[in-house]
Protein backbone atom coordinates (compact mmCIF):
# COMPACT_ATOMS: atom_id res chain seq x y z
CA UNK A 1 -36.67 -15.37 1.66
CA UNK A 2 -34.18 -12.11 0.96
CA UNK A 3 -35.31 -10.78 -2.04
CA UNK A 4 -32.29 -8.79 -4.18
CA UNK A 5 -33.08 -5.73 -2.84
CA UNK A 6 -33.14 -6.72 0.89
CA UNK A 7 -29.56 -8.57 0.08
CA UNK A 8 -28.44 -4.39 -1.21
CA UNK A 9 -29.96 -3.16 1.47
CA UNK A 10 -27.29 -3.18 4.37
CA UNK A 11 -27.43 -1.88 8.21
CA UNK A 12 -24.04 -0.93 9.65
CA UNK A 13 -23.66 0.33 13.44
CA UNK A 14 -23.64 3.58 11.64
CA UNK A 15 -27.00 3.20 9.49
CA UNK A 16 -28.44 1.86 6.48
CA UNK A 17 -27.05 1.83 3.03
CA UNK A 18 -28.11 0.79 -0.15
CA UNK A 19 -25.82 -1.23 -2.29
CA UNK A 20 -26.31 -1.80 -6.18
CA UNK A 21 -25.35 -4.64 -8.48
CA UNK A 22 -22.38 -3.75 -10.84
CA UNK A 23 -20.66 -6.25 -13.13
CA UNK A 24 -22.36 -8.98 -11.81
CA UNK A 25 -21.51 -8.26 -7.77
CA UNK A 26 -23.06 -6.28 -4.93
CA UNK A 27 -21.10 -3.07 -4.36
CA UNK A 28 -21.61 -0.52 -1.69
CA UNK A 29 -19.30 3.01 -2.30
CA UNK A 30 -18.26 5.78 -0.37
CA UNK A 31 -19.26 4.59 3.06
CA UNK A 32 -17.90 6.63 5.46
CA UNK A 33 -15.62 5.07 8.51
CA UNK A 34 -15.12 7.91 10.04
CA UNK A 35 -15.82 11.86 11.07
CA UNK A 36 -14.18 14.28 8.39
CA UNK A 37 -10.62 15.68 9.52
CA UNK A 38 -11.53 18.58 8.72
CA UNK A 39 -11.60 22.02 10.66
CA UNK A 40 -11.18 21.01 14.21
CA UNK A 41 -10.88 17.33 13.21
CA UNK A 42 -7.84 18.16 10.89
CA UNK A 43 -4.36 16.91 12.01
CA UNK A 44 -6.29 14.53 15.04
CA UNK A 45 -6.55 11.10 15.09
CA UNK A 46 -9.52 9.86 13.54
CA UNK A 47 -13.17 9.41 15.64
CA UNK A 48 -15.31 6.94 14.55
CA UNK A 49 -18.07 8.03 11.92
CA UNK A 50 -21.07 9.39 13.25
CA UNK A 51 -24.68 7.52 12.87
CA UNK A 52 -27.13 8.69 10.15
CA UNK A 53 -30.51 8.62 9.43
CA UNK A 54 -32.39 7.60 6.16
CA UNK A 55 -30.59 5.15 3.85
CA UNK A 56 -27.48 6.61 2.12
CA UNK A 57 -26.54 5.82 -1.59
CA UNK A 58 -23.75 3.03 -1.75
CA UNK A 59 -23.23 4.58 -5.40
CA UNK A 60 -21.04 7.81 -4.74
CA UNK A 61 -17.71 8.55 -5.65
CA UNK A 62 -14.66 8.36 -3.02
CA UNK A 63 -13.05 11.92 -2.87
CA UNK A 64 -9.26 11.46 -3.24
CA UNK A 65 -7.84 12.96 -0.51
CA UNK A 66 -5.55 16.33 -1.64
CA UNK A 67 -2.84 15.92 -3.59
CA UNK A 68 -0.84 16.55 -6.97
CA UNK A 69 -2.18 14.65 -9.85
CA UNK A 70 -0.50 13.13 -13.16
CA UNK A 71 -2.64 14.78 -16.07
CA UNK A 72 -1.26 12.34 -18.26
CA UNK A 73 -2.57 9.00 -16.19
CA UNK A 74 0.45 7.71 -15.61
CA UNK A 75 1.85 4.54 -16.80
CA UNK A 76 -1.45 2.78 -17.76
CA UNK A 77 -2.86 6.05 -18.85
CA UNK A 78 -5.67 6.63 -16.52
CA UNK A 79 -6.61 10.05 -15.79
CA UNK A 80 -7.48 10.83 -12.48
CA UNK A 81 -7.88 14.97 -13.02
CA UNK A 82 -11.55 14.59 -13.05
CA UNK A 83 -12.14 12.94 -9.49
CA UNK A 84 -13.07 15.54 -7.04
CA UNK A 85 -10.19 16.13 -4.13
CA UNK A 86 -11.38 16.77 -0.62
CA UNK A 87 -9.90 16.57 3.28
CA UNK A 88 -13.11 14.36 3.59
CA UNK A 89 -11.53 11.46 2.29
CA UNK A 90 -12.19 8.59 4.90
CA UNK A 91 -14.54 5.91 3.09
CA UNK A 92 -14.26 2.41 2.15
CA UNK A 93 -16.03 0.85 -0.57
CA UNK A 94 -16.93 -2.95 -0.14
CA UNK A 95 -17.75 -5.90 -3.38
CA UNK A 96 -19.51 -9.08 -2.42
CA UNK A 97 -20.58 -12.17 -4.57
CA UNK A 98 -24.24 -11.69 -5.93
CA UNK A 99 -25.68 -14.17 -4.37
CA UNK A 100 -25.01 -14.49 -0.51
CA UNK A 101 -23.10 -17.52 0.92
CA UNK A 102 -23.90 -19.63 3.57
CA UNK A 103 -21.07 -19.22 5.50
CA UNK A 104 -19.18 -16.22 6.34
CA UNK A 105 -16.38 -15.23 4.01
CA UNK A 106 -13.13 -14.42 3.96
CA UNK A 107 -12.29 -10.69 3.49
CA UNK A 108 -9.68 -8.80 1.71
CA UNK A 109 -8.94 -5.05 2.26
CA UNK A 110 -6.82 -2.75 0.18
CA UNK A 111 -4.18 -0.30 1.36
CA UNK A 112 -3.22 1.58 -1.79
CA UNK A 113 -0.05 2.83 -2.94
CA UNK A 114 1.20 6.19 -4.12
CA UNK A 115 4.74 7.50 -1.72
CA UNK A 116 2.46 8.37 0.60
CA UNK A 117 1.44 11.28 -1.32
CA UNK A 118 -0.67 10.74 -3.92
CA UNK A 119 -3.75 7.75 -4.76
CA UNK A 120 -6.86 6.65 -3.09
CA UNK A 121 -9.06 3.82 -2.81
CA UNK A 122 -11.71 4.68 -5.21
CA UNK A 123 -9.63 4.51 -8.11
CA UNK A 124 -11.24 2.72 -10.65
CA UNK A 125 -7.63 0.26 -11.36
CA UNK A 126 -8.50 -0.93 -7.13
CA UNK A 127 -12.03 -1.88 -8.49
CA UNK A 128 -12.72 -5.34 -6.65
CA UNK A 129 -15.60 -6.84 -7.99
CA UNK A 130 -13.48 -9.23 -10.17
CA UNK A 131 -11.84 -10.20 -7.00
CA UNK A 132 -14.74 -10.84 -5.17
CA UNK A 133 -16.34 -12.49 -8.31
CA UNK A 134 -14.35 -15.02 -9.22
CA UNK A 135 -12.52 -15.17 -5.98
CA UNK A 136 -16.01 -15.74 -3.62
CA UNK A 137 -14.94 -13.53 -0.82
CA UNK A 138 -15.37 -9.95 0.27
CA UNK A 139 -13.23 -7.06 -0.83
CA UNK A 140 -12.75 -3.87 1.20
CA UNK A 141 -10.72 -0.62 -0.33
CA UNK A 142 -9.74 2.01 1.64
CA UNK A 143 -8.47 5.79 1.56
CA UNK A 144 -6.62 7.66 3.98
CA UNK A 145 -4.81 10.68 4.97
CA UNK A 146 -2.04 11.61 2.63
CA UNK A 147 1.46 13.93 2.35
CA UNK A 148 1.73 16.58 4.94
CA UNK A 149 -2.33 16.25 6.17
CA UNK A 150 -1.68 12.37 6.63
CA UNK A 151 2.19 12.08 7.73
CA UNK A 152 3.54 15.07 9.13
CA UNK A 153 5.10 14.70 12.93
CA UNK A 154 2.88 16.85 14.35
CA UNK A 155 2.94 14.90 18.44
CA UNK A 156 6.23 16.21 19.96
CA UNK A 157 4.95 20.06 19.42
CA UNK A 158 1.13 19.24 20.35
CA UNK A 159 2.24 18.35 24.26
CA UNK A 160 0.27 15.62 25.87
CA UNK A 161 -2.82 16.29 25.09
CA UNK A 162 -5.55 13.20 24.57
CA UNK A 163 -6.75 14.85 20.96
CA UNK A 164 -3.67 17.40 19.79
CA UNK A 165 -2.46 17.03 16.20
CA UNK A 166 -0.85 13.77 15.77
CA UNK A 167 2.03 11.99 13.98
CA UNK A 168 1.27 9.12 11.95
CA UNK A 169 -2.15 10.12 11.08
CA UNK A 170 -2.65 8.20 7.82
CA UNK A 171 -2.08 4.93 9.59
CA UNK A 172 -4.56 5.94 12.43
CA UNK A 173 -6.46 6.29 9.82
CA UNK A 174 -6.22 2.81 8.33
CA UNK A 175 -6.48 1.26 11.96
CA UNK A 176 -9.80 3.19 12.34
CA UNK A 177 -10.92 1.80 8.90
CA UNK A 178 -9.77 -2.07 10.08
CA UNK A 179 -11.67 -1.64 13.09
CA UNK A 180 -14.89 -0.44 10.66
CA UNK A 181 -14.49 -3.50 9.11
CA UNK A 182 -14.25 -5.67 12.07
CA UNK A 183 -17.48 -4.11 13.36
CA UNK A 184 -19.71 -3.78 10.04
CA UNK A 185 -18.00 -6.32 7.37
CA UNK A 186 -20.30 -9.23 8.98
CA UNK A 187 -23.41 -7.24 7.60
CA UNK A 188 -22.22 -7.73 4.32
CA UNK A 189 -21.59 -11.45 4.59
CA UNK A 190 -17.47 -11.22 5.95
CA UNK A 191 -16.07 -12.88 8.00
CA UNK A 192 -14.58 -10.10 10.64
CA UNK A 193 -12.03 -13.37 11.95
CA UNK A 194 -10.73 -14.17 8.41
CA UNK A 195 -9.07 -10.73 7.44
CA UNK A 196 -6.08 -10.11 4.86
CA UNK A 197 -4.72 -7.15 4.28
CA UNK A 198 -2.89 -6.32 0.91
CA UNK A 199 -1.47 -2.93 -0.52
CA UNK A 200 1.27 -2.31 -3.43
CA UNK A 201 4.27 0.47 -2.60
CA UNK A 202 3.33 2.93 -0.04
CA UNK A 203 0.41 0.50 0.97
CA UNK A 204 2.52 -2.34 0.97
CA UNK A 205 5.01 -0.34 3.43
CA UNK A 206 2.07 0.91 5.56
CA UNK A 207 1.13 -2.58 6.15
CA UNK A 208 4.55 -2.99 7.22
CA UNK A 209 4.13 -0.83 9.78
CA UNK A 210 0.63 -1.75 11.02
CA UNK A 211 2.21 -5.30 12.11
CA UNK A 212 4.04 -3.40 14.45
CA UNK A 213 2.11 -0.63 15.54
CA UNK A 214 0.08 -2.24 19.01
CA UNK A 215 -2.91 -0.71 18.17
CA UNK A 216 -3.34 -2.42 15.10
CA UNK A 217 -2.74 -5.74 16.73
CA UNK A 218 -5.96 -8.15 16.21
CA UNK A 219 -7.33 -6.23 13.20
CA UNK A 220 -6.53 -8.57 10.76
CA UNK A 221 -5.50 -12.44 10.40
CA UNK A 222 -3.04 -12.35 6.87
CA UNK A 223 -0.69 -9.59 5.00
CA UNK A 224 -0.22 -9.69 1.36
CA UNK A 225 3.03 -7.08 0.62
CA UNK A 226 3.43 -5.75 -3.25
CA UNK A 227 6.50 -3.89 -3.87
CA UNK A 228 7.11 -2.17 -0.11
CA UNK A 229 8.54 -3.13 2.98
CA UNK A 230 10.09 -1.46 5.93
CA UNK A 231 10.12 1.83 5.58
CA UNK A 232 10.15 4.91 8.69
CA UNK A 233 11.94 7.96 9.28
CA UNK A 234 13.26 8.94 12.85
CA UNK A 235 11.89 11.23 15.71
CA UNK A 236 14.82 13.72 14.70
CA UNK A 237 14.31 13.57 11.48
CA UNK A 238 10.71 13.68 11.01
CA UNK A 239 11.18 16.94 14.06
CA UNK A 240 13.33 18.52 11.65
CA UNK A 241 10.60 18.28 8.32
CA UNK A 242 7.97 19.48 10.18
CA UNK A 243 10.32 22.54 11.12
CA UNK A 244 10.72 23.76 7.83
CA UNK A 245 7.28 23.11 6.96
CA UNK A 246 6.12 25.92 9.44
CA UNK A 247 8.41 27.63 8.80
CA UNK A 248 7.48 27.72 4.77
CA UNK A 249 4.26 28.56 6.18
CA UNK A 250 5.10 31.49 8.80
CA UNK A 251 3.82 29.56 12.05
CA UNK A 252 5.83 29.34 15.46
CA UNK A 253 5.92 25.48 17.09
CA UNK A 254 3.59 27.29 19.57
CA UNK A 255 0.64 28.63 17.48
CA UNK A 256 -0.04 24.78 15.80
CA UNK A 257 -3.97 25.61 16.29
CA UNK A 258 -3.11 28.49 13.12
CA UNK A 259 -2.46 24.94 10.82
CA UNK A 260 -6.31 24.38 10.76
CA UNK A 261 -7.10 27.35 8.98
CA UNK A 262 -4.38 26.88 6.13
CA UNK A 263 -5.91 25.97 2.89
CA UNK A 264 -5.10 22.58 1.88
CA UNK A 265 -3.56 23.93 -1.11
CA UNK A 266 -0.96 26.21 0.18
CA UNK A 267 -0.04 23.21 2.62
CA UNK A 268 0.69 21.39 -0.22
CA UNK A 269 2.29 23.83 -1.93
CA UNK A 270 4.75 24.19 1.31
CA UNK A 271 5.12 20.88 0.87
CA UNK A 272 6.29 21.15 -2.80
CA UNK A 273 8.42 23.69 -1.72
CA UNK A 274 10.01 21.45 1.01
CA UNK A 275 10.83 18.83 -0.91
CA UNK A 276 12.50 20.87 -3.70
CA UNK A 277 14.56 22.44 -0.72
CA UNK A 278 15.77 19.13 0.13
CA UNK A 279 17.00 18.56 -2.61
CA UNK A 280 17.82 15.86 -5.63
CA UNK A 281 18.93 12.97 -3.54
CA UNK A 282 15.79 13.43 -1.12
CA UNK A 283 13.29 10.47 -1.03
CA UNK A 284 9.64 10.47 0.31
CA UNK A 285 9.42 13.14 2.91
CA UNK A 286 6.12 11.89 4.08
CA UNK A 287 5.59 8.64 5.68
CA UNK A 288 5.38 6.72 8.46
CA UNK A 289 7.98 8.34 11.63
CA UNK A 290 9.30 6.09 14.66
CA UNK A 291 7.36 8.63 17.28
CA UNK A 292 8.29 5.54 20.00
CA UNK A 293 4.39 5.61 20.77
CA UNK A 294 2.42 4.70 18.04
CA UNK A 295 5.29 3.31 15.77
CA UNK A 296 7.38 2.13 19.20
CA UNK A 297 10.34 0.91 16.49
CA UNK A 298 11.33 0.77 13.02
CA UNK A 299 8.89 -2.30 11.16
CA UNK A 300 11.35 -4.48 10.38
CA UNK A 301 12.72 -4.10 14.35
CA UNK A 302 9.05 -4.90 16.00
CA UNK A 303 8.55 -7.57 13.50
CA UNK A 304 11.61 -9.40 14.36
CA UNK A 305 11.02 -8.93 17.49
CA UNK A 306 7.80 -10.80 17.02
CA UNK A 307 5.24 -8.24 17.07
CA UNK A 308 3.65 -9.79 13.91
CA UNK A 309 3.67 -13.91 15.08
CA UNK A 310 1.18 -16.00 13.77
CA UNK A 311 0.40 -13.74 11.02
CA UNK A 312 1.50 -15.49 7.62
CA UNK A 313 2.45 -12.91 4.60
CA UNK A 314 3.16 -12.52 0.80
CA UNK A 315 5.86 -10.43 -0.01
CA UNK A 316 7.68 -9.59 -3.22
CA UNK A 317 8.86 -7.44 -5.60
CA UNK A 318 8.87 -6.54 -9.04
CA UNK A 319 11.79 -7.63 -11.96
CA UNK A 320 11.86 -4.04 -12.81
CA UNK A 321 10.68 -1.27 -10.36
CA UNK A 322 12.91 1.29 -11.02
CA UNK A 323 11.72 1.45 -14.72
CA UNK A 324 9.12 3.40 -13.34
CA UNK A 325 10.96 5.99 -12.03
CA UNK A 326 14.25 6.60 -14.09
CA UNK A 327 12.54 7.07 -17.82
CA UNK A 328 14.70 7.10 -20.37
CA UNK A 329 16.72 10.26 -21.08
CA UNK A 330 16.50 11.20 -17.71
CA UNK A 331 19.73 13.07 -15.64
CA UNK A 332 21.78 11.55 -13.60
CA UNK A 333 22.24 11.91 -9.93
CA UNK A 334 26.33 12.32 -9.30
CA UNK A 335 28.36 9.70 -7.34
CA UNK A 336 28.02 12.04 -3.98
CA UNK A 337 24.25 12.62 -4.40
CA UNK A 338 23.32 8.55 -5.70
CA UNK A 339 25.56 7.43 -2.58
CA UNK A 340 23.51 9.85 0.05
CA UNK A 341 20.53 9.12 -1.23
CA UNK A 342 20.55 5.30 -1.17
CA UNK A 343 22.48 5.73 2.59
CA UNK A 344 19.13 7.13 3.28
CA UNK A 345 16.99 4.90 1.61
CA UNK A 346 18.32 1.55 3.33
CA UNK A 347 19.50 2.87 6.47
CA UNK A 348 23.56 1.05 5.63
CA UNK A 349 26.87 2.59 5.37
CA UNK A 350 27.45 0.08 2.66
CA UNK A 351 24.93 1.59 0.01
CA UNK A 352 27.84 3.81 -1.24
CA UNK A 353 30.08 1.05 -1.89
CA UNK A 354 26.85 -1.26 -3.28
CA UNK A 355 26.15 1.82 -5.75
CA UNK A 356 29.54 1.42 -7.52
CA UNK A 357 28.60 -2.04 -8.73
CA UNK A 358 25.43 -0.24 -10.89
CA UNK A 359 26.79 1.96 -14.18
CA UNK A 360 26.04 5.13 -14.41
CA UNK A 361 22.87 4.72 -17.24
CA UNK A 362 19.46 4.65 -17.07
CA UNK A 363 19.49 0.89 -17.25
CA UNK A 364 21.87 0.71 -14.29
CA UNK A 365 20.26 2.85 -12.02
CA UNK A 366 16.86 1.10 -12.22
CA UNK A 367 18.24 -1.69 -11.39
CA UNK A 368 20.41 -0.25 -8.60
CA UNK A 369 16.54 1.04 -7.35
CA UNK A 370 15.04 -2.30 -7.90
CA UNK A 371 17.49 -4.29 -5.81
CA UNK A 372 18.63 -1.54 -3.31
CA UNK A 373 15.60 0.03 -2.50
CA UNK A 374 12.83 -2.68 -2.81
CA UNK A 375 14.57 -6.10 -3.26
CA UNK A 376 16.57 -5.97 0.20
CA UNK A 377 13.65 -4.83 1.82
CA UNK A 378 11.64 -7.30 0.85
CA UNK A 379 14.35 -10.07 1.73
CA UNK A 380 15.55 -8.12 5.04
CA UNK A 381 11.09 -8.48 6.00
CA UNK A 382 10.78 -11.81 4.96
CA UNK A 383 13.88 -13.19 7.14
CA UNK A 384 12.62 -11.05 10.47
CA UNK A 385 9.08 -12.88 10.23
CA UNK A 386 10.31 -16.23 9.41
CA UNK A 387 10.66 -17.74 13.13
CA UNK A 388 7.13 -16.14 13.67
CA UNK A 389 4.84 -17.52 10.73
CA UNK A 390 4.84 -18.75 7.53
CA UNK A 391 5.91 -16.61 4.81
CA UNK A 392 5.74 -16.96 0.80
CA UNK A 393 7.85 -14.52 -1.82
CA UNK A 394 7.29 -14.11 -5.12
CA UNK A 395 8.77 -11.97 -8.08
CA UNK A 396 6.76 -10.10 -11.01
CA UNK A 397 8.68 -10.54 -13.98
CA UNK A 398 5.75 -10.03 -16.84
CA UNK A 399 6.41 -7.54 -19.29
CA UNK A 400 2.99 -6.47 -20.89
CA UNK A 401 4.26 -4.88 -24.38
CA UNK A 402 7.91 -6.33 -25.53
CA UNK A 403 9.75 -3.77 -26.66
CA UNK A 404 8.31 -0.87 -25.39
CA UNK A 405 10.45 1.62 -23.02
CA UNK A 406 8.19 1.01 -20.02
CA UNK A 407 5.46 -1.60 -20.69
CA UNK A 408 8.20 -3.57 -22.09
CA UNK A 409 9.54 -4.06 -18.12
CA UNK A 410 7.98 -5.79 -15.08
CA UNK A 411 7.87 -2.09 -13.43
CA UNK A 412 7.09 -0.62 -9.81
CA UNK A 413 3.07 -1.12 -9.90
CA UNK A 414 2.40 -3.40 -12.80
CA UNK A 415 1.35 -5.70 -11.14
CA UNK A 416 -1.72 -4.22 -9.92
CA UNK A 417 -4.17 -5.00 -12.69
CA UNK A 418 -3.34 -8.09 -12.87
CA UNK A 419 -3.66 -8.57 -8.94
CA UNK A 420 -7.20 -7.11 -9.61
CA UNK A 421 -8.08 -8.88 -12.74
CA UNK A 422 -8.73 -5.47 -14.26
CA UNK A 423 -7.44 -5.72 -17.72
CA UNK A 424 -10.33 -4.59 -19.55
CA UNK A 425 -10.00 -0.88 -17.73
CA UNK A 426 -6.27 -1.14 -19.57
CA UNK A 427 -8.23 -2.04 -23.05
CA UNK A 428 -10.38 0.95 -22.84
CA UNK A 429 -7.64 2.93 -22.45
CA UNK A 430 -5.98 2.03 -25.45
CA UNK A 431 -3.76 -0.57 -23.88
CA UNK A 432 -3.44 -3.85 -25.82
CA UNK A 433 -4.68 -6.97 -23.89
CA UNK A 434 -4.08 -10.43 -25.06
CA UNK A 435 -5.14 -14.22 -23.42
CA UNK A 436 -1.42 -14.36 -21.92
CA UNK A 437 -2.12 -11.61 -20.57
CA UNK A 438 -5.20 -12.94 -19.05
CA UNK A 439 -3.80 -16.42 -17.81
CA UNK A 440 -1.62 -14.37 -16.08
CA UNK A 441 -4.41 -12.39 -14.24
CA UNK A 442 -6.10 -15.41 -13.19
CA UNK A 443 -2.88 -17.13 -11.79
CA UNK A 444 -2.16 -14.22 -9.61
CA UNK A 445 -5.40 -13.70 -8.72
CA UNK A 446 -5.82 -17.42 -7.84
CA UNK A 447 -2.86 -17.64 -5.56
CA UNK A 448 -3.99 -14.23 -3.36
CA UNK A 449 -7.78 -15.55 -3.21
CA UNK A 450 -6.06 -18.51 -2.09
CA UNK A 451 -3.96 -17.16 0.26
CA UNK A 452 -6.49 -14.98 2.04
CA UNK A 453 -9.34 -18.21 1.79
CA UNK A 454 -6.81 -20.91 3.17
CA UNK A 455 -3.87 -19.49 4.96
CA UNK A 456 -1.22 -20.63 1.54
CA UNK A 457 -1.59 -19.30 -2.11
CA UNK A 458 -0.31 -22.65 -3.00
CA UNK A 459 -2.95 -23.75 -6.12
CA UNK A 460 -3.74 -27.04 -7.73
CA UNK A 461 -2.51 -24.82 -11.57
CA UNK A 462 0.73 -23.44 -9.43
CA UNK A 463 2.01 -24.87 -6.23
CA UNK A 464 3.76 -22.27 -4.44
CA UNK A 465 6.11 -24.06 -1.46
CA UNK A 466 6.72 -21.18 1.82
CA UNK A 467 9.79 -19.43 1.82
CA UNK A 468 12.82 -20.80 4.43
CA UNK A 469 16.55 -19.78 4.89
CA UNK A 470 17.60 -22.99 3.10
CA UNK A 471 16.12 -23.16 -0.39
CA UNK A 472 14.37 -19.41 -0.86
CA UNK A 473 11.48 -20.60 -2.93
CA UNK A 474 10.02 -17.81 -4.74
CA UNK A 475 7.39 -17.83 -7.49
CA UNK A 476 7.83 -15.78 -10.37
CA UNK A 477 4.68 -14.81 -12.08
CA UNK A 478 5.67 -14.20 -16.11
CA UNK A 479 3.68 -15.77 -19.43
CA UNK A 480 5.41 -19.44 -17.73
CA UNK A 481 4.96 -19.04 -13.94
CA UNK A 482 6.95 -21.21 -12.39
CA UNK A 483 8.71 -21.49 -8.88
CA UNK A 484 12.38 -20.66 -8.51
CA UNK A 485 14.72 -21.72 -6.32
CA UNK A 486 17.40 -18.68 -4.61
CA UNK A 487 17.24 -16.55 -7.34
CA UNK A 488 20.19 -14.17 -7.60
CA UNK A 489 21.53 -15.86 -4.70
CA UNK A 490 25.17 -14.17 -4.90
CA UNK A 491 23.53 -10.58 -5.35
CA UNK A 492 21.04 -11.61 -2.57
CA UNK A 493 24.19 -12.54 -0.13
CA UNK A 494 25.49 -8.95 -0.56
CA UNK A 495 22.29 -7.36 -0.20
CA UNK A 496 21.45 -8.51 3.13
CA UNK A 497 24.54 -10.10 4.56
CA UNK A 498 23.22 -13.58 4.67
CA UNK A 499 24.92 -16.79 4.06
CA UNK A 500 23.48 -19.72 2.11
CA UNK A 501 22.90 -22.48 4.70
CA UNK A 502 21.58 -24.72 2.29
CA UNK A 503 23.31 -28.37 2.24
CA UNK A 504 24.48 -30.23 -0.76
């Protein structure tokens, strides 16, 4: 018989680690997937990890990979200045139950959010082990490549080499972390055939793109989408930001080697410089480009093409996401700049007339970013993978502190904790936390345990019918969860250009 040390004691193709037992589940940190980008390694597709000897400690900290950090912690007030930053950034951590299962079980792995610029999967607001607790699965979190190191379109001015600098590197980096987990996560009692993936924002839009990227094809089984869909610039115009980034930094097209002995910093602070070049009405310049190898198409194009059948999802979006971004008192973007900017954002002519309908307040643009930006996303993604599998949406409305200018509003990310079941991190922080607040945490966390243990997040507490074109059924998690039929179905019609085909 295993004794408790034996079950913490783990061999992966790449060596032994030792796990410990936090908050009542096995946890294993920091282990790494792959070879650090750095030096020669820097701006190349990822290489497997390399085998050690010994037994490495399961109980270090995640770097987060470089990037500009919040000193005030953001909306639920977490600090993050104090976690070491390094290019060495490609680890997953992994939470089991305590006590092994018989059987295999199903596994979870988290693609977090952040633009594409900022986060990692070591945060302690990703912490799984409530998920894998109460849930009785595995839970994988993952980091990756970010801003110009993870997502600048390096391919068309590397030539055709097998290991130049590539484009896309982030998401070759979560491929090569989905393929760790479909070689190793049986060690730690997974099952490598019963895989969902879920992310919020920029993870949720990475996942996006990982149903239809080829490579990622096989690497996992379910897709759970927070707050992000679709979302890809072009060849041309991801040719054109790279440009002006070596350009910032004084390199010809033809010297790319010189990019590997830039510090980190001063390609970040390029970077900053890029962006404020762009100007006001720019959105995220880093993130995933259509290079026509890798990413073949746009997301939403490969998907309804079918490059994701058979693979059901969640997808949905919060009541308020643009509360996160437009604070109160904040300026205005002019008619010209709000109309070029949401052109942009949702790839239609029509965004300039759709802007008109929103006032010219705080108020009215968050809601012209909710529904513009994330809302018709979400919709146009559910409708392209509807003839290919079964899809559920849903719709955050809880507000966590009535009244209050932010946590008063359902806004871009607040659903995380609750996802998690990590409201005690928001109670040391100084947050208040209440039993609604907690019913609400374990109905959300019930439905996505559900959903990646049984293929529906349908629950005996809250049934949860699939999403079709005829009645829209989407659950909408608040202190009363309850499922709603078409909401907003006028403003949904002139989002996406659909027609209601329900009978009466």
């Amino acid at each position: 018989m295993l004794t408790k040390l034996d079950q913490l004691l783990i061999r992966t193709h790449n060596g032994l680690i030792q796990g410990y037992v936090q908050n009542g589940v096995r946890t294993w940190k920091a282990i790494p997937y792959a070879e650090p980008p750095v030096g020669e390694r820097r701006f190349r597709k990822p290489l497997p990890a390399r085998p050690w000897t010994g037994v490495r400690s399961g109980d270090m900290t995640v770097p987060l990979a470089p990037q500009r950090v919040n000193p005030t912690g953001g909306a639920f007030r977490l600090k993050r200045d104090q976690i070491p930053q390094s290019e060495d950034c490609l680890y997953v951590n992994v939470w089991a139950p305590d006590e092994p299962a018989p059987q295999p079980l199903p596994v979870m792995v988290w693609i977090h959010g952040g633009a594409f610029v900022t986060g990692g999967g070591g945060l302690p607001i990703y912490d799984g082990s409530e998920l894998a607790r109460r849930g009785g699965l595995i839970v994988v979190s993952l980091s990756y490549r970010l801003g110009p190191l993870g997502f600048t379109h390096f391919s068309p001015f590397s030539g055709e080499t097998e290991d130049g600098f590539v484009s896309n590197a982030g998401l070759l980096d979560q491929i090569e972390a989905l393929r760790w987990v479909k070689h190793n996560i049986a060690a730690f009692g997974g099952d490598p055939q019963q895989v969902t993936v879920f992310g919020e924002s920029a993870g949720s839009m990475s996942i996006a793109a990982l149903l239809a990227m080829p490579a990622a094809q096989g690497l996992f089984t379910r897709a759970i989408m927070q707050s992000g869909a679709s979302q890809a610039i072009s060849d041309s115009h991801g040719r054109l930001l790279t440009k002006g980034l070596l350009d910032i930094l004084g390199i010809p097209e033809d010297q790319l080697e010189r990019m590997q002995e830039v510090p980190a910093e001063d390609i970040l602070r390029a970077a900053d410089e890029l962006k404020q070049a762009a100007g006001a009405s720019a959105v995220m310049l880093f993130q995933p480009v259509v290079d026509g190898k890798l990413l073949p198409v746009t997301p939403l194009e490969a998907v309804a093409a079918g490059s994701a059948a058979g693979i059901e999802i969640i997808i949905g979006t919060n009541r308020d996401e643009g509360a996160l971004f437009i604070p109160e008192g904040m300026p205005m973007l002019t008619k010209e700049q709000n109309a070029r900017a949401y052109t942009a954002v949702t790839g239609s002519k029509e965004a300039a007339s759709w802007i008109e309908a929103y006032p010219a307040t705080v108020e009215g643009q968050r809601q012209a970013m909710t529904e513009l930006f994330f809302w018709r996303s979400a919709l146009q993604f559910a409708e392209a993978q509807l003839p290919h599998a079964a899809v559920w949406m849903y719709r955050y409305d809880y507000a966590m502190v009535p009244g209050d200018p932010l946590l008063g509003t359902a806004f871009h990310s607040a659903e995380i904790p609750f996802v998690f079941n990590n409201l005690d991190l928001l109670a040391g922080a100084g947050m208040p936390v209440n039993e609604e607040m907690r019913g609400v945490a374990e109905r959300m966390q019930e439905a996505w345990t559900s959903f990646a243990k049984r293929g529906q997040p349908s629950t005996p507490s809250l049934p949860w019918p699939a999403y079709d074109a005829e009645e829209r059924w989407t659950m909408v998690f608040g202190a009363h969860s309850e499922v709603t039929r078409d909401p907003d179905a006028d403003k949904r019609r002139m989002l996406t250009g659909g027609s209601d085909r329900r009978t009466t």
